[in-house]
N, C-alpha and C. Protein backbone atom coordinates (compact mmCIF):
# COMPACT_ATOMS: atom_id res chain seq x y z
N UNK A 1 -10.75 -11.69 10.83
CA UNK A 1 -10.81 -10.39 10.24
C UNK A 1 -12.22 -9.84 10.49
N UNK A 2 -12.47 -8.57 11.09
CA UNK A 2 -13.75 -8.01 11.04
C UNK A 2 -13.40 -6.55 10.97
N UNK A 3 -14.74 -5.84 11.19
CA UNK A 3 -14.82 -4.42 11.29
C UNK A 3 -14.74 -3.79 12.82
N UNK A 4 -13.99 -2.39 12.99
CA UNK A 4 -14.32 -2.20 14.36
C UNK A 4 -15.79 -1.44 14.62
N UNK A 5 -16.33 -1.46 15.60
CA UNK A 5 -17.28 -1.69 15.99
C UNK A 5 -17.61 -0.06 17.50
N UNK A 6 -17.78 1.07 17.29
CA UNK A 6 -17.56 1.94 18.40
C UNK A 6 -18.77 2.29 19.17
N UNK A 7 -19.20 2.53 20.15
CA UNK A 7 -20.23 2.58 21.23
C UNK A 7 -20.02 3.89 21.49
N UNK A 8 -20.63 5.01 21.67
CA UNK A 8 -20.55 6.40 22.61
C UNK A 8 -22.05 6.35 23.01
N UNK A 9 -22.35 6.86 23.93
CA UNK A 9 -23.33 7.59 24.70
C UNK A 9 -23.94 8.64 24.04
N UNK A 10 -24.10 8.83 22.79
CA UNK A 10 -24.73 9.72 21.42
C UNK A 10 -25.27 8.76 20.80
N UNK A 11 -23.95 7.61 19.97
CA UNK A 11 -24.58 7.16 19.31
C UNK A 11 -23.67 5.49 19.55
N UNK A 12 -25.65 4.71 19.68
CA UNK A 12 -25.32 3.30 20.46
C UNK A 12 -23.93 2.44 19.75
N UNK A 13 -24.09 2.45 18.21
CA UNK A 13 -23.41 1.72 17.57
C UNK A 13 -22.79 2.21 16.02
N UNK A 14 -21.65 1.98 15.55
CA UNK A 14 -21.43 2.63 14.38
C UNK A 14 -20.41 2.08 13.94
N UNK A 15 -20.06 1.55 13.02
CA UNK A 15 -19.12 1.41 12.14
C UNK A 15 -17.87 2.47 11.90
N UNK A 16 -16.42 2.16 11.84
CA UNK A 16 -15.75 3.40 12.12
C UNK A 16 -15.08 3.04 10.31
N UNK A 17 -15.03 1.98 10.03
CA UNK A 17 -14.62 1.42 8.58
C UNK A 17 -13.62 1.32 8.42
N UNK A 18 -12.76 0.82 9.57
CA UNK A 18 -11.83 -0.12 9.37
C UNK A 18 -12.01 -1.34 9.57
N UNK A 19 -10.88 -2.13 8.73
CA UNK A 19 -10.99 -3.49 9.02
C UNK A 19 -9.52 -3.75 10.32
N UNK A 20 -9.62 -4.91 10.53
CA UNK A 20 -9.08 -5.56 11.64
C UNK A 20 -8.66 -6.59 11.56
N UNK A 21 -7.04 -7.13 11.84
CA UNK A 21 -7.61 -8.56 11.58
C UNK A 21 -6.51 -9.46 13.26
N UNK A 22 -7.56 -10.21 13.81
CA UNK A 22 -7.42 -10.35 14.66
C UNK A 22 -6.37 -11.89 14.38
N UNK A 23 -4.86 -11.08 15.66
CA UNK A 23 -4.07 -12.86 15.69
C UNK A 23 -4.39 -13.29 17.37
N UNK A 24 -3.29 -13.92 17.82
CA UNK A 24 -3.46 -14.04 19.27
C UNK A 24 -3.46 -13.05 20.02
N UNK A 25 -4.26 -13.41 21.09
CA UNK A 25 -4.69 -12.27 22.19
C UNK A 25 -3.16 -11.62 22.93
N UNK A 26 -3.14 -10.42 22.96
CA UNK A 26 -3.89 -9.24 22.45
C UNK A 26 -3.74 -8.63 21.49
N UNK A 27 -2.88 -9.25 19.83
CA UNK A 27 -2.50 -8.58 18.79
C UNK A 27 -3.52 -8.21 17.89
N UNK A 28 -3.54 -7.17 17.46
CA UNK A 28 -4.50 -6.84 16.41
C UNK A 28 -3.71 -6.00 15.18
N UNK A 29 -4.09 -6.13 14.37
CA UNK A 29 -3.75 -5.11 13.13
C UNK A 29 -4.46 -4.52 12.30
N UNK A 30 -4.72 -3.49 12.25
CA UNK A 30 -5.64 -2.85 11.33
C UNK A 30 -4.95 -2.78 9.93
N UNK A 31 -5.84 -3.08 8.86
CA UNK A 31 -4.81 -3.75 7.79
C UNK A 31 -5.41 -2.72 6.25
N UNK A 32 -6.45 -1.79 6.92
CA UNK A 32 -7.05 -0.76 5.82
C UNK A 32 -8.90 -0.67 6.27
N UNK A 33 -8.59 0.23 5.27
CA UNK A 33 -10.64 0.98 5.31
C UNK A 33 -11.57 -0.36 4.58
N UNK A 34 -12.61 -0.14 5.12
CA UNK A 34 -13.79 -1.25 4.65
C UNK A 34 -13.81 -1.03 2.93
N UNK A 35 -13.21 -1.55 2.17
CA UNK A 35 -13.63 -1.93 1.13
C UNK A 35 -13.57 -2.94 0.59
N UNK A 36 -14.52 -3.48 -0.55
CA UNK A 36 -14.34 -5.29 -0.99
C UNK A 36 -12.99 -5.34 -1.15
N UNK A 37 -11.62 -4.66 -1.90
CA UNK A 37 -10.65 -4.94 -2.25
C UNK A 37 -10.12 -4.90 -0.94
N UNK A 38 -10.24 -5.01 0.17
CA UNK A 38 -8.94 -4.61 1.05
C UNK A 38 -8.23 -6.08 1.52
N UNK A 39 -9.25 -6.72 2.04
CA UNK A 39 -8.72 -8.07 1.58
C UNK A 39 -7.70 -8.83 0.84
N UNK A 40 -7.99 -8.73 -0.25
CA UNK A 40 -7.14 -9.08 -1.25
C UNK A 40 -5.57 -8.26 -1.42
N UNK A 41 -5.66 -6.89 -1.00
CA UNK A 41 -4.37 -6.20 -1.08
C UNK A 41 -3.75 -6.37 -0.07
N UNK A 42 -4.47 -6.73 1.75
CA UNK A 42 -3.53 -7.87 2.53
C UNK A 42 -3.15 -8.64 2.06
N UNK A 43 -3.88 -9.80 1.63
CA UNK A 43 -3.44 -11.33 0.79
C UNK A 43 -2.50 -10.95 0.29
N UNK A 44 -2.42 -10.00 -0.46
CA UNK A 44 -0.77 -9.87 -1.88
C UNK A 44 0.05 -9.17 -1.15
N UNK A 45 -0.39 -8.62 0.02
CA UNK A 45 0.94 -8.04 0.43
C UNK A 45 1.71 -8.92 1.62
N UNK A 46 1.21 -9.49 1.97
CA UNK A 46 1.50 -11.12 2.91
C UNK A 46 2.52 -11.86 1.90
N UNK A 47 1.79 -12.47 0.58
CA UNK A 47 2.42 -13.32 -0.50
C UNK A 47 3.91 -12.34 -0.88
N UNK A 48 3.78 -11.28 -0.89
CA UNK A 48 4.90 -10.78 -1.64
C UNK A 48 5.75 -10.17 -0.56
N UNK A 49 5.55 -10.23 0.42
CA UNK A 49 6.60 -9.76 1.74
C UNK A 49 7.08 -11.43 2.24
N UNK A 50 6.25 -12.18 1.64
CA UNK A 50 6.46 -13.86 2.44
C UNK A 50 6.19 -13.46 4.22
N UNK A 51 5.33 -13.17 4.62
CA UNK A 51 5.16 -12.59 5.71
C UNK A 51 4.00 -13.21 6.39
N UNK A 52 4.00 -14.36 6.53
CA UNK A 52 2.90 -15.53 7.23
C UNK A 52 2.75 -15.66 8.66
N UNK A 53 3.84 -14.46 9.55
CA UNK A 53 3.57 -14.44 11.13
C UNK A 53 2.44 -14.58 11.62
N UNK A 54 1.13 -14.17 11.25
CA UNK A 54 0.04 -13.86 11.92
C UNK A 54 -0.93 -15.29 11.46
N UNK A 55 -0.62 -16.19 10.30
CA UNK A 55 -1.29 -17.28 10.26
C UNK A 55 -1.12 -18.39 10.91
């Protein structure tokens, strides 16, 4: 799981504030905006869908 990460030719580096959470190459899922809770509202929504594909 990380943040994405964007490069332009303005500006070198920036945070766009999403999170990410990376399975096998090339799947990705963006799973919500940078906040401490977002985490945790994946976690419960994994547990309560029973939805463990990506672990």
């Amino acid at each position: 799981m990380g943040s994405l990460v964007v490069s332009t030719p303005v500006l070198a580096r920036y945070k766009i504030g999403d999170l990410v959470r990376a399975y096998r190459p090339p799947y990705f899922r963006c799973i919500g905006r940078a906040r401490w809770h977002t985490p945790l509202v994946h976690t419960w929504r994994m547990v309560k869908t029973l939805d463990f594909g990506g672990l």
